[in-house]
PDB file of N, CA and C in Angstrom:
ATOM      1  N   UNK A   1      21.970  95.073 116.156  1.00  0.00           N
ATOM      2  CA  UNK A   1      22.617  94.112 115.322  1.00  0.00           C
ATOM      3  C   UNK A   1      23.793  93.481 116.026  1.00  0.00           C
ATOM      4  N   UNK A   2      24.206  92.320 115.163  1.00  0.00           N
ATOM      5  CA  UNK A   2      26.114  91.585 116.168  1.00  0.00           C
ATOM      6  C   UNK A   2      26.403  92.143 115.316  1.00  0.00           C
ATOM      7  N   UNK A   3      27.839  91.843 115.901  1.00  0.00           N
ATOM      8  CA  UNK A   3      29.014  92.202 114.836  1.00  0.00           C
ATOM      9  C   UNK A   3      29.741  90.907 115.140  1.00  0.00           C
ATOM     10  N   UNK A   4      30.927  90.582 113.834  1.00  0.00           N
ATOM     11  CA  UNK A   4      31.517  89.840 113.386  1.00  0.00           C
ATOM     12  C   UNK A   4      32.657  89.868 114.806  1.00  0.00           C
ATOM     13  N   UNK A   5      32.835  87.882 115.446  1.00  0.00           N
ATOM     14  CA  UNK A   5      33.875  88.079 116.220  1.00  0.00           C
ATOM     15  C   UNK A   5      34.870  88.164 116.048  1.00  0.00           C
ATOM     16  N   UNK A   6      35.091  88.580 114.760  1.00  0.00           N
ATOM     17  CA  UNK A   6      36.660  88.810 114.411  1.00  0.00           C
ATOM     18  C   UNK A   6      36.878  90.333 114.215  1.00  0.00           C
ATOM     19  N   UNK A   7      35.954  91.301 114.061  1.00  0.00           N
ATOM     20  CA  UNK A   7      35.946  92.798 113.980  1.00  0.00           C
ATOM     21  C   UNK A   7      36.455  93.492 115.593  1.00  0.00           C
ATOM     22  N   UNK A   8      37.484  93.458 115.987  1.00  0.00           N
ATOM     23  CA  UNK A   8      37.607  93.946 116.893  1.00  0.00           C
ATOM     24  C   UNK A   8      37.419  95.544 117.512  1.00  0.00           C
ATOM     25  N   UNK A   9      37.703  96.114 116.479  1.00  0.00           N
ATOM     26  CA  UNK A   9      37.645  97.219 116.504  1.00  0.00           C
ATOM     27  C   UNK A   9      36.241  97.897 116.707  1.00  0.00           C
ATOM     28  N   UNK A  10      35.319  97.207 116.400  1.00  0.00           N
ATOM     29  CA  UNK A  10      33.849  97.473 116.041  1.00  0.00           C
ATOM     30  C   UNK A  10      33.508  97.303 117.755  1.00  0.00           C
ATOM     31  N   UNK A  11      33.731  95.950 117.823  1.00  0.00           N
ATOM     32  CA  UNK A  11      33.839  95.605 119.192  1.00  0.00           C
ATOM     33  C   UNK A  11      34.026  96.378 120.340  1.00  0.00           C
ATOM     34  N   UNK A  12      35.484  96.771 120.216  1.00  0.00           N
ATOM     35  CA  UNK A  12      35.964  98.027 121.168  1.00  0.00           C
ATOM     36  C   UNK A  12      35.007  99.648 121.151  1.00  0.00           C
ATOM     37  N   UNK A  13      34.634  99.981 120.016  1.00  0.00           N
ATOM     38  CA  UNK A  13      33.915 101.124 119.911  1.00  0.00           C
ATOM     39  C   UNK A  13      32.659 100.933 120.473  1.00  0.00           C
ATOM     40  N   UNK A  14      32.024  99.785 120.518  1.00  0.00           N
ATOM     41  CA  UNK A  14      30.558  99.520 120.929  1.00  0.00           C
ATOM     42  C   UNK A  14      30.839  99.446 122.475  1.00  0.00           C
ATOM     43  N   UNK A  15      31.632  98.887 122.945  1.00  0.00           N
ATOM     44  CA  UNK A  15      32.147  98.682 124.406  1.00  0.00           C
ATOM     45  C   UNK A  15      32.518 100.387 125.419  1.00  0.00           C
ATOM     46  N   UNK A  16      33.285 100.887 124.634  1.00  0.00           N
ATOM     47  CA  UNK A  16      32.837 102.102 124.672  1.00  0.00           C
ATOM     48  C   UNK A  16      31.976 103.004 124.827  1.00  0.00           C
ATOM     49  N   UNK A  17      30.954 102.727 124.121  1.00  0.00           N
ATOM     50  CA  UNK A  17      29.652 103.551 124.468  1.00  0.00           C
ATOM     51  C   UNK A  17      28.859 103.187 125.608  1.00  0.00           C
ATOM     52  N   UNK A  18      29.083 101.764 125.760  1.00  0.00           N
ATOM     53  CA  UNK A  18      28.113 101.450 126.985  1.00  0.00           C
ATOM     54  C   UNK A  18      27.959 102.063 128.395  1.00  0.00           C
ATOM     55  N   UNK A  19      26.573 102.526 128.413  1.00  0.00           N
ATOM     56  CA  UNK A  19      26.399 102.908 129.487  1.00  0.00           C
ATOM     57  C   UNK A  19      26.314 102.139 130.731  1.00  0.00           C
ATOM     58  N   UNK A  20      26.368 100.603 130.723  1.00  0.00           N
ATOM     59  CA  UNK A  20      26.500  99.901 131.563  1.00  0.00           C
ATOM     60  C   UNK A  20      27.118  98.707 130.877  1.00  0.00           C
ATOM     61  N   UNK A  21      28.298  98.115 131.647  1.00  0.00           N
ATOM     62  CA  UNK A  21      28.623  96.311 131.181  1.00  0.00           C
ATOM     63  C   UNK A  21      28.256  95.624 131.665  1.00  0.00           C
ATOM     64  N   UNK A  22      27.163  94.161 131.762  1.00  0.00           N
ATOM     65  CA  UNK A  22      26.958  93.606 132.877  1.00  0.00           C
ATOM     66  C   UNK A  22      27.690  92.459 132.753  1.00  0.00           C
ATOM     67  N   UNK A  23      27.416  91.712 133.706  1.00  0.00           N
ATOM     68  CA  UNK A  23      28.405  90.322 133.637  1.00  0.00           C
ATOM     69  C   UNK A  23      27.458  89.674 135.319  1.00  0.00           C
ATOM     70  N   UNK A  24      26.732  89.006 134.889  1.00  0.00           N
ATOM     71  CA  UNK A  24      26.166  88.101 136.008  1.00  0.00           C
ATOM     72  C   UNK A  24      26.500  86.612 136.049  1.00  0.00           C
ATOM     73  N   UNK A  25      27.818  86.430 135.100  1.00  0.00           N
ATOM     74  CA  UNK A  25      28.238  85.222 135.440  1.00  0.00           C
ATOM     75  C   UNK A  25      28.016  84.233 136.960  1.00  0.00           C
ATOM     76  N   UNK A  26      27.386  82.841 137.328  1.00  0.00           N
ATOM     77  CA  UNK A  26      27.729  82.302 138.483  1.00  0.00           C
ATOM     78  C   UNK A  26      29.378  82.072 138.927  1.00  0.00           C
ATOM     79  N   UNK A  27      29.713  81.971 137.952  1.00  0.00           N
ATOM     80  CA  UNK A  27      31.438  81.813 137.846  1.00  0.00           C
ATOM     81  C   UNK A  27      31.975  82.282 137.087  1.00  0.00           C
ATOM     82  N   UNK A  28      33.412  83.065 137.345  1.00  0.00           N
ATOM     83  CA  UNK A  28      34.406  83.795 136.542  1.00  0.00           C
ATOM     84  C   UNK A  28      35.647  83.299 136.838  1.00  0.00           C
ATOM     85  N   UNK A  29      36.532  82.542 136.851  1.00  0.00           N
ATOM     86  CA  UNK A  29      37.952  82.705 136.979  1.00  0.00           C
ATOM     87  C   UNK A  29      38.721  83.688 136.546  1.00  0.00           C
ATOM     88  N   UNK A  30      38.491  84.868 135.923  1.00  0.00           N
ATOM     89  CA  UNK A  30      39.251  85.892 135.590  1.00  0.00           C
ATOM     90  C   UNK A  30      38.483  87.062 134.970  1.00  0.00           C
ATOM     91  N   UNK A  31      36.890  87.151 134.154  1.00  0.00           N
ATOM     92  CA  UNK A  31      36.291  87.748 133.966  1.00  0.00           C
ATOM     93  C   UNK A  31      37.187  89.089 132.976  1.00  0.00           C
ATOM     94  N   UNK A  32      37.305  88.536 132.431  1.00  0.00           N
ATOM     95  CA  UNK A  32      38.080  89.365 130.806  1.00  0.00           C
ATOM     96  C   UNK A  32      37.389  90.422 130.268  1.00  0.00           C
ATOM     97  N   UNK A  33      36.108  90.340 129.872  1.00  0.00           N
ATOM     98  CA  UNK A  33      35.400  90.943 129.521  1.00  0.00           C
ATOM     99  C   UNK A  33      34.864  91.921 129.719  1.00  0.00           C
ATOM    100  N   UNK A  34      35.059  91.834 131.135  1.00  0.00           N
ATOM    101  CA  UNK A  34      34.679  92.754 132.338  1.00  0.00           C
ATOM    102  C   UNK A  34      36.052  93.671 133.018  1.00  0.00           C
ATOM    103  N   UNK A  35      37.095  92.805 133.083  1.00  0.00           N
ATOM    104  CA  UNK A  35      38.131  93.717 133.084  1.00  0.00           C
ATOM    105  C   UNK A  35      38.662  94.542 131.573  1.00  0.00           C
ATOM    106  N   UNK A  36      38.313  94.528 130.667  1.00  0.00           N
ATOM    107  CA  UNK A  36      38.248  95.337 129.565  1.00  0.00           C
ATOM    108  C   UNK A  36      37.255  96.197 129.451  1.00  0.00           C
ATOM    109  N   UNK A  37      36.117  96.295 129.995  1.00  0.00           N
ATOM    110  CA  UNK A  37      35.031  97.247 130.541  1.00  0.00           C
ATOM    111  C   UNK A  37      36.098  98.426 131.115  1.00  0.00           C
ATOM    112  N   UNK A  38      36.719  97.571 132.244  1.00  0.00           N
ATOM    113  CA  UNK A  38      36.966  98.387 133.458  1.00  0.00           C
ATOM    114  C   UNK A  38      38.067  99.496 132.962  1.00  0.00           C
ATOM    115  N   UNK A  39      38.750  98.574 131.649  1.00  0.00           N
ATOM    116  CA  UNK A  39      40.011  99.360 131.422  1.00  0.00           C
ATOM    117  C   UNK A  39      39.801 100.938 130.270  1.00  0.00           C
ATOM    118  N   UNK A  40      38.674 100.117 129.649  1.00  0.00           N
ATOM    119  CA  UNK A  40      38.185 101.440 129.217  1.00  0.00           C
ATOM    120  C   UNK A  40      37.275 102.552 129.811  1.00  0.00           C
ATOM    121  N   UNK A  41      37.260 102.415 131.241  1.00  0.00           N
ATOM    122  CA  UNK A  41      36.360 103.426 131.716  1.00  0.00           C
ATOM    123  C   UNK A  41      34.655 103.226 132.101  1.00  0.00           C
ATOM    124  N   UNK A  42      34.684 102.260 131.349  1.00  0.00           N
ATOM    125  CA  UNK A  42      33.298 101.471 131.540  1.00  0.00           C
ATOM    126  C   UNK A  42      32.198 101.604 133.344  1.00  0.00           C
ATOM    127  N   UNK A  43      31.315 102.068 133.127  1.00  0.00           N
ATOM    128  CA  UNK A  43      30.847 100.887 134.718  1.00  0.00           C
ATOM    129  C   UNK A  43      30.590 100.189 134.309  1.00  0.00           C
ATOM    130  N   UNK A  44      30.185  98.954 135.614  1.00  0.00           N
ATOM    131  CA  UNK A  44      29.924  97.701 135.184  1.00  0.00           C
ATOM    132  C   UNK A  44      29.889  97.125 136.505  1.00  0.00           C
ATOM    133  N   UNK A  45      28.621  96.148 136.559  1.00  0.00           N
ATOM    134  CA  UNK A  45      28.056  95.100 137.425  1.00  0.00           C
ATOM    135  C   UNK A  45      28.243  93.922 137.169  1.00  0.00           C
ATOM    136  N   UNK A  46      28.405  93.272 138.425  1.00  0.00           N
ATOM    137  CA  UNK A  46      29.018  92.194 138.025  1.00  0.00           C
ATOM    138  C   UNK A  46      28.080  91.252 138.987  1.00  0.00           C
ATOM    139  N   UNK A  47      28.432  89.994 139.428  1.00  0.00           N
ATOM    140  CA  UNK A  47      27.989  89.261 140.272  1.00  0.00           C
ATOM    141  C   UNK A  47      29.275  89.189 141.572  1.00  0.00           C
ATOM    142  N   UNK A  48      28.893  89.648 143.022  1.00  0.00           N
ATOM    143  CA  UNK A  48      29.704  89.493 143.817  1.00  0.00           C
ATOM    144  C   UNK A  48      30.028  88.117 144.080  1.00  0.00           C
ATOM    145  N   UNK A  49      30.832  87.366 142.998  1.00  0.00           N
ATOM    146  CA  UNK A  49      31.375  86.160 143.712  1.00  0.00           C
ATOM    147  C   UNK A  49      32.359  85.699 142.692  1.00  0.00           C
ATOM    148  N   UNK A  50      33.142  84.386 142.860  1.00  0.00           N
ATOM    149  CA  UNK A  50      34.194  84.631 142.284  1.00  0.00           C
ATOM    150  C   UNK A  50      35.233  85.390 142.090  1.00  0.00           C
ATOM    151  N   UNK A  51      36.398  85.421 140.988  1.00  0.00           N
ATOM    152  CA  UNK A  51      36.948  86.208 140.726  1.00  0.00           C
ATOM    153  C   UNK A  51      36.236  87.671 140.268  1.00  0.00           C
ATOM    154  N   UNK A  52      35.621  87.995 140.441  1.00  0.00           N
ATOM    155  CA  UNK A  52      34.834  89.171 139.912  1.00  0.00           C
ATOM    156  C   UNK A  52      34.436  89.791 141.476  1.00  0.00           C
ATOM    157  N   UNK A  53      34.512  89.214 142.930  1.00  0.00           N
ATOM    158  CA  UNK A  53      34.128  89.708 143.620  1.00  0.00           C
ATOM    159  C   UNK A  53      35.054  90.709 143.949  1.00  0.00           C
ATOM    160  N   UNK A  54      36.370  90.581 143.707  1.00  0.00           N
ATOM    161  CA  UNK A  54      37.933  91.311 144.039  1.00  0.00           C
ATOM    162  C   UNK A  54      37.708  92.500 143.072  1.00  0.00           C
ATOM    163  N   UNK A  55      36.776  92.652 142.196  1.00  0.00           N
ATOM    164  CA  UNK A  55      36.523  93.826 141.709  1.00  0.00           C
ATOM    165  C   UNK A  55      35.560  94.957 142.222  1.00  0.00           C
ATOM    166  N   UNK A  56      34.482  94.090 142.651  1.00  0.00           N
ATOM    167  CA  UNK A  56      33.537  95.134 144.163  1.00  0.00           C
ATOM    168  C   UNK A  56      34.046  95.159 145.043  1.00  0.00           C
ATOM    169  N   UNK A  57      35.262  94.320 145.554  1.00  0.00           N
ATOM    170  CA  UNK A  57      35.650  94.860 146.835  1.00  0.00           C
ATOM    171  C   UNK A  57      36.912  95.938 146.500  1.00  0.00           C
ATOM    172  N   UNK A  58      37.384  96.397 145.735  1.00  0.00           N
ATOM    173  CA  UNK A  58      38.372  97.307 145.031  1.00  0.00           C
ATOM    174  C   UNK A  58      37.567  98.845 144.331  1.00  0.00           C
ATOM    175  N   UNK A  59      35.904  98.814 144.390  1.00  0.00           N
ATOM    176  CA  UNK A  59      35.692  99.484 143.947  1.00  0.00           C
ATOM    177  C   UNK A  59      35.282  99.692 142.681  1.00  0.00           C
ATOM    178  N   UNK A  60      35.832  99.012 141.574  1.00  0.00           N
ATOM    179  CA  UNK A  60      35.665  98.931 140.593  1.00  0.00           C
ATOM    180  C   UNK A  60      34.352  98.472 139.549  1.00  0.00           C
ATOM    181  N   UNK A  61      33.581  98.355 140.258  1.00  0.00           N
ATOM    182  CA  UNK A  61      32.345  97.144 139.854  1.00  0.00           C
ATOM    183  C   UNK A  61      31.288  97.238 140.663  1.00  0.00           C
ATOM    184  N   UNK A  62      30.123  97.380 140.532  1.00  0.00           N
ATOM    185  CA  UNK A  62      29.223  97.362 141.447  1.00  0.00           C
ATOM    186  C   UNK A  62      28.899  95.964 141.264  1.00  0.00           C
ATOM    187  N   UNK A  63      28.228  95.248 142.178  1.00  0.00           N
ATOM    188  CA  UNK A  63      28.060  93.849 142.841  1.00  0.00           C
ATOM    189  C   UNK A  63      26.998  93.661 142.834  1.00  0.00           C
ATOM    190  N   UNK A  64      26.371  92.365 142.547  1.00  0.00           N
ATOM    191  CA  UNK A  64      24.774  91.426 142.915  1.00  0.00           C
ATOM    192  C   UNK A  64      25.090  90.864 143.628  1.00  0.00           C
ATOM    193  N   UNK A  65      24.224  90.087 144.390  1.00  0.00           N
ATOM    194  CA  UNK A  65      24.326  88.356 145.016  1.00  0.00           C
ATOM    195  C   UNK A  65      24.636  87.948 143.809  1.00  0.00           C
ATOM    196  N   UNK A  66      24.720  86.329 143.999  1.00  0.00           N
ATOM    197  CA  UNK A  66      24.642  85.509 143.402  1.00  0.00           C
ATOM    198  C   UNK A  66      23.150  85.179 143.330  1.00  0.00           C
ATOM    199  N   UNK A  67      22.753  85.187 144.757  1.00  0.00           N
ATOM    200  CA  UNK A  67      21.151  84.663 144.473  1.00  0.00           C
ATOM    201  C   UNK A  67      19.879  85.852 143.883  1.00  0.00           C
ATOM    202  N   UNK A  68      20.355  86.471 143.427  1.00  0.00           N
ATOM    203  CA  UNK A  68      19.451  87.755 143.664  1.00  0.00           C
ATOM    204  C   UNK A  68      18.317  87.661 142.351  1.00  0.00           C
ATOM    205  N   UNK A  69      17.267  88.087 143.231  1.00  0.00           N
ATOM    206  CA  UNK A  69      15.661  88.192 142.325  1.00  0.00           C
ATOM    207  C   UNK A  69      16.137  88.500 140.841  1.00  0.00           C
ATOM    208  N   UNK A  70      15.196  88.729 140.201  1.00  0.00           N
ATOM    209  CA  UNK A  70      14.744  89.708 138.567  1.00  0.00           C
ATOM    210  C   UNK A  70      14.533  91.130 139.299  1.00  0.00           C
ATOM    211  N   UNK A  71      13.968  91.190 140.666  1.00  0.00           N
ATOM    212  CA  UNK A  71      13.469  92.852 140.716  1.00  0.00           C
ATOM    213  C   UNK A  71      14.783  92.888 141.665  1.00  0.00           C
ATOM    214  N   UNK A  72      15.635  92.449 142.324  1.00  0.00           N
ATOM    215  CA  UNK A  72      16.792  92.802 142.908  1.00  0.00           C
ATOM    216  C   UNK A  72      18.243  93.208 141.699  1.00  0.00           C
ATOM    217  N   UNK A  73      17.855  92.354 140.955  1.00  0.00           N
ATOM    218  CA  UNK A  73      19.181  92.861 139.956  1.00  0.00           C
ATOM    219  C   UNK A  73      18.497  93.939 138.709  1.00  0.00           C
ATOM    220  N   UNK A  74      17.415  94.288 139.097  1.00  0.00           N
ATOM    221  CA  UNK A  74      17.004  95.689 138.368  1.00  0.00           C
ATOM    222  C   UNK A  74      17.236  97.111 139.221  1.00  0.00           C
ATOM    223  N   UNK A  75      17.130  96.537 140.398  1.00  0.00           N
ATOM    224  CA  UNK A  75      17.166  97.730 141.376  1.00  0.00           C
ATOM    225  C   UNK A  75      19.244  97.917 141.476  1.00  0.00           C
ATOM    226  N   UNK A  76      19.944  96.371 140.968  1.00  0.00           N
ATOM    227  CA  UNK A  76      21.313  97.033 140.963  1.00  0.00           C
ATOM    228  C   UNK A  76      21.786  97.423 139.710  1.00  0.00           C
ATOM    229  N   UNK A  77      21.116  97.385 138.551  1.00  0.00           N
ATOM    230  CA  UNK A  77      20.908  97.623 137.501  1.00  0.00           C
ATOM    231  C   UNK A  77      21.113  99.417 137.811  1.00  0.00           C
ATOM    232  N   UNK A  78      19.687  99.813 137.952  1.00  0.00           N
ATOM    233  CA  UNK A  78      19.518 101.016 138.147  1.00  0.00           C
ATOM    234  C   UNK A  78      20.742 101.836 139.081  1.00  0.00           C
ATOM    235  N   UNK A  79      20.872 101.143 140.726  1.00  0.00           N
ATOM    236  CA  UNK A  79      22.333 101.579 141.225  1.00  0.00           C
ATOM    237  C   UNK A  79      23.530 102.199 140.290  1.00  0.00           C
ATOM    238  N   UNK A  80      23.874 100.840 139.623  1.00  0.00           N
ATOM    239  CA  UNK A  80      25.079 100.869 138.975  1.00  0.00           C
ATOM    240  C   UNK A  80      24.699 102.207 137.839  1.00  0.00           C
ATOM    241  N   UNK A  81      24.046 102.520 137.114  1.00  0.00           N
ATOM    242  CA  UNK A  81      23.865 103.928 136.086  1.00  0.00           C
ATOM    243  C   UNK A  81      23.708 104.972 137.282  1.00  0.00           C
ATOM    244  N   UNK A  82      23.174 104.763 138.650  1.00  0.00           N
ATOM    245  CA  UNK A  82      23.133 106.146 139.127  1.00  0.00           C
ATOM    246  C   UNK A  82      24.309 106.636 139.764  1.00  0.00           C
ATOM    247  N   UNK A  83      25.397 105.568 140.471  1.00  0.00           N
ATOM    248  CA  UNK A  83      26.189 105.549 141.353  1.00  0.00           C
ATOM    249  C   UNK A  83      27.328 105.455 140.717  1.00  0.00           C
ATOM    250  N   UNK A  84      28.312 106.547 140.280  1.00  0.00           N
ATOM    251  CA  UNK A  84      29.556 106.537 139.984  1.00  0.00           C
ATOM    252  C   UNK A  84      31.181 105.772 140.531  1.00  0.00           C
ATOM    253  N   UNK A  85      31.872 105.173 140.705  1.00  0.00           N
ATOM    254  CA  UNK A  85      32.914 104.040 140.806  1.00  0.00           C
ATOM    255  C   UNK A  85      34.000 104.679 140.080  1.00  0.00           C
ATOM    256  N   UNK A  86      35.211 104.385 140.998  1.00  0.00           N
ATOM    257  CA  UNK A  86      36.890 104.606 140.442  1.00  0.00           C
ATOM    258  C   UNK A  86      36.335 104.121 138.736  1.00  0.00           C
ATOM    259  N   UNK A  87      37.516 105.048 138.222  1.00  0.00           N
ATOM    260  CA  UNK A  87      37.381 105.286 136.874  1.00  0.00           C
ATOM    261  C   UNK A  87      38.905 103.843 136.699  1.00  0.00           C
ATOM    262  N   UNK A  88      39.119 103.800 135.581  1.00  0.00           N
ATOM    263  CA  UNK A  88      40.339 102.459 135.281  1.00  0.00           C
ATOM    264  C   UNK A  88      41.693 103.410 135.539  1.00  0.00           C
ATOM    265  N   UNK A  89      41.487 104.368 135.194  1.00  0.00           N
ATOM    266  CA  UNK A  89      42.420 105.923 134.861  1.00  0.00           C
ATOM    267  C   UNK A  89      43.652 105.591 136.602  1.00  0.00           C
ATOM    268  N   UNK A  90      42.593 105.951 137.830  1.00  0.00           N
ATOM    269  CA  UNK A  90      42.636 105.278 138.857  1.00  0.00           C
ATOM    270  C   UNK A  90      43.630 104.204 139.774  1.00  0.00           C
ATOM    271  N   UNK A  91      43.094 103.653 138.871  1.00  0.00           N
ATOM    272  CA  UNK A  91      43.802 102.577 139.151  1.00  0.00           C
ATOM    273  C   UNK A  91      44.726 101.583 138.078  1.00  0.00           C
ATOM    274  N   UNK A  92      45.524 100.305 138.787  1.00  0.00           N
ATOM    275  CA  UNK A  92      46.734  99.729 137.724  1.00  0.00           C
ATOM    276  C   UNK A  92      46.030  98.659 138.207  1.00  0.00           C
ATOM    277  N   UNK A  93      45.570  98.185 136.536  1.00  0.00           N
ATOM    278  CA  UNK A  93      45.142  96.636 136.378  1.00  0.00           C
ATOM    279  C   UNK A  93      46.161  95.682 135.435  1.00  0.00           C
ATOM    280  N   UNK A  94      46.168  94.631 136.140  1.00  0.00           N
ATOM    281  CA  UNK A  94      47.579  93.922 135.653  1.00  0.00           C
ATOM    282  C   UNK A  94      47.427  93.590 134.280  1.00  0.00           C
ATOM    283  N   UNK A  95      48.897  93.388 133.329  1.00  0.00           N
ATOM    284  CA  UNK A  95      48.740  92.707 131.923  1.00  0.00           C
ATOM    285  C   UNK A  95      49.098  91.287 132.113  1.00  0.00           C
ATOM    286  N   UNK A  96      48.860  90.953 130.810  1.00  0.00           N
ATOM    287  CA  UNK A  96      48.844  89.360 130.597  1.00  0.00           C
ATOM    288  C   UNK A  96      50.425  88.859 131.235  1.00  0.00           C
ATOM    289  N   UNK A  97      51.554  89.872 131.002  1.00  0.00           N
ATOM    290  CA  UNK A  97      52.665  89.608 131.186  1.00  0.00           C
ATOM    291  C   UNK A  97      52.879  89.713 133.051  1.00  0.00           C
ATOM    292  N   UNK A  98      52.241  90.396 133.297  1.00  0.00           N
ATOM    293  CA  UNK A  98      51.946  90.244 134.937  1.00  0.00           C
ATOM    294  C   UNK A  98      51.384  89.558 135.474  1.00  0.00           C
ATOM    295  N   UNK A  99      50.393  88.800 134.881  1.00  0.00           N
ATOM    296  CA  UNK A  99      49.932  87.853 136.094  1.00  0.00           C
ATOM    297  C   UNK A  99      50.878  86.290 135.046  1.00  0.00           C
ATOM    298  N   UNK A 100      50.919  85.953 133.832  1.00  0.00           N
ATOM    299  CA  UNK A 100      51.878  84.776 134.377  1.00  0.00           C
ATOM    300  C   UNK A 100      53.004  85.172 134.520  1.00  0.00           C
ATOM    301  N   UNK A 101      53.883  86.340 134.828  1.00  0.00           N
ATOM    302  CA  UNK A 101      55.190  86.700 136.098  1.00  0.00           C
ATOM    303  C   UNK A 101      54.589  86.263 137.689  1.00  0.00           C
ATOM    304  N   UNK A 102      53.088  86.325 137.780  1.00  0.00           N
ATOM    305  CA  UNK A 102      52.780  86.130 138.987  1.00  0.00           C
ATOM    306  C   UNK A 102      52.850  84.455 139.204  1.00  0.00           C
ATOM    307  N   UNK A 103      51.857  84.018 138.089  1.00  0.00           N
ATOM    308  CA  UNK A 103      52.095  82.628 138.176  1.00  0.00           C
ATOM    309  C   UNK A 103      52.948  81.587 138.143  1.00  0.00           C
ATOM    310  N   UNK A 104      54.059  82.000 137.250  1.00  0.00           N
ATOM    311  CA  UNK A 104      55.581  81.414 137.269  1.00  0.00           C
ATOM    312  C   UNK A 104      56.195  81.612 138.898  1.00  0.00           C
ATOM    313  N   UNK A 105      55.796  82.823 139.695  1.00  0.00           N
ATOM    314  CA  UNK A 105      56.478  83.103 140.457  1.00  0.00           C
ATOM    315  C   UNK A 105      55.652  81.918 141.911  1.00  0.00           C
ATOM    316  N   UNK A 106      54.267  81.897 141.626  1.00  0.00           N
ATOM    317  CA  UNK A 106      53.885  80.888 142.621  1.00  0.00           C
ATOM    318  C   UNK A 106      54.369  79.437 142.291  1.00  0.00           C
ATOM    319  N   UNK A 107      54.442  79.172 141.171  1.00  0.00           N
ATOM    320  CA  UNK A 107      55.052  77.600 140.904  1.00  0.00           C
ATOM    321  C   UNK A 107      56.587  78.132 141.338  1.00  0.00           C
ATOM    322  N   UNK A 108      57.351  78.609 141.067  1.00  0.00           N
ATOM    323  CA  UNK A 108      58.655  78.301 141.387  1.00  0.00           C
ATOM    324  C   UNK A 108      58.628  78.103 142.997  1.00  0.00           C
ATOM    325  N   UNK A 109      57.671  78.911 144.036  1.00  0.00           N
ATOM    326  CA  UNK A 109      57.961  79.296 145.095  1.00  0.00           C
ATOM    327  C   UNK A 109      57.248  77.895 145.918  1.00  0.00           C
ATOM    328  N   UNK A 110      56.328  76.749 145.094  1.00  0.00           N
ATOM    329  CA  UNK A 110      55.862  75.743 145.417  1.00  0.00           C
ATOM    330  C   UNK A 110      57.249  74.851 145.334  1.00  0.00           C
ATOM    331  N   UNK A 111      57.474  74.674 143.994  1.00  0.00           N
ATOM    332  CA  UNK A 111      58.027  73.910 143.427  1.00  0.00           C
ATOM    333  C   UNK A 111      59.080  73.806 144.978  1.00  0.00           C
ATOM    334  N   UNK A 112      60.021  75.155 144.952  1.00  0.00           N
ATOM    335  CA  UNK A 112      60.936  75.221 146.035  1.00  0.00           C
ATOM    336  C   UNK A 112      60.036  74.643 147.656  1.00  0.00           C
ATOM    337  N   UNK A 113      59.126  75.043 147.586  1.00  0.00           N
ATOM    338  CA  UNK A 113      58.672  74.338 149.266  1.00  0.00           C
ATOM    339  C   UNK A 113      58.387  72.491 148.951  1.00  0.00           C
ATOM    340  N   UNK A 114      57.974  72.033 147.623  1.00  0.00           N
ATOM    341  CA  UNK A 114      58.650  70.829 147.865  1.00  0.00           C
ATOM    342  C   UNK A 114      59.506  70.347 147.901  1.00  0.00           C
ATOM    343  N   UNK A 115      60.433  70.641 147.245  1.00  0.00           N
ATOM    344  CA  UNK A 115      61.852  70.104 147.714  1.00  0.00           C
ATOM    345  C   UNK A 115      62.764  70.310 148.912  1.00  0.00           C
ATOM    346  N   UNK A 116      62.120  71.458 149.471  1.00  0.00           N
ATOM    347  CA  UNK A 116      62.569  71.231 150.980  1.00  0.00           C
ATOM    348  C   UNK A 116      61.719  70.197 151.434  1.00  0.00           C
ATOM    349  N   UNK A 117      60.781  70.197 151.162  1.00  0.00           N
ATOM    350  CA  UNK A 117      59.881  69.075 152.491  1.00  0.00           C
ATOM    351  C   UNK A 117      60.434  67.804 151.758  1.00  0.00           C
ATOM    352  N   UNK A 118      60.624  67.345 151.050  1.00  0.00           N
ATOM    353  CA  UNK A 118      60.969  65.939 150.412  1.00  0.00           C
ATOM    354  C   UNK A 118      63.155  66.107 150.590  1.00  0.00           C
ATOM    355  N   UNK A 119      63.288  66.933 151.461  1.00  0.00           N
ATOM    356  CA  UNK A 119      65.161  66.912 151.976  1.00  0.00           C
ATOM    357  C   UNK A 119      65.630  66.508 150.992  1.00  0.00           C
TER     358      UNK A 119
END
C-alpha cells in the first residue's frame, strides 16, 4: 500500500525496515532521500554519478553505472543485500544548518575575490 505524504512518521518506520533503498536517479543534486536512508542505517544503492557518487566513493552507498543493463543493476541489487557498508553511526553527515554555513561561506569568499579583482 502508499501512505499519505504528509504521515511522516509512517514514512520513517517503513524506511526503516528496508532491506535495501534504491535511488537510480540519472541526476541528484543532493539526493535527500538517500541521505536519510543513510542516516538511519539503511543500505542503499545508488547510481555512481552525480551528487550521489561522493557517497560510493565515502563508502556509504553501493554504486551502478549510469549506463548499466536490467541484468547489471540486478546483479548490484543482489551486491548491495550481500555486501555490508559503514553504518551512518560511523560517520558525520552534514545538517541543513551546515551546508548553507557552507554555502554562505562560498558566496562571501566569491563575493570577496570579486572585489579584489574589480580594485
Amino acid at each position: 500500500g502508499s501512505l499519505p505524504p504528509d504521515d511522516r512518521a509512517a514514512m520513517g518506520d517503513l524506511l526503516r525496515r528496508a532491506a535495501l533503498v534504491i535511488s537510480l536517479s540519472s541526476f541528484e543534486s543532493q539526493g535527500i532521500g538517500i541521505g536519510e536512508a543513510i542516516a538511519l542505517g539503511r543500505p542503499a544503492l545508488v547510481t555512481n554519478a552525480t551528487a550521489l557518487a561522493e557517497l560510493v566513493e565515502r563508502g556509504l552507498a553501493h554504486g551502478a553505472p549510469p549506463d548499466s543493463t536490467p541484468e547489471e543493476t540486478a546483479r548490484a541489487i543482489q551486491r548491495a543485500l550481500e555486501v555490508p557498508l559503514l553504518r551512518a553511526h560511523n560517520v558525520a553527515l552534514p545538517t541543513w544548518d551546515d551546508c548553507a554555513a557552507d554555502l554562505a561561506a562560498l558566496y562571501r569568499r566569491e563575493v570577496g575575490m570579486l572585489r579584489r579583482a574589480r580594485g
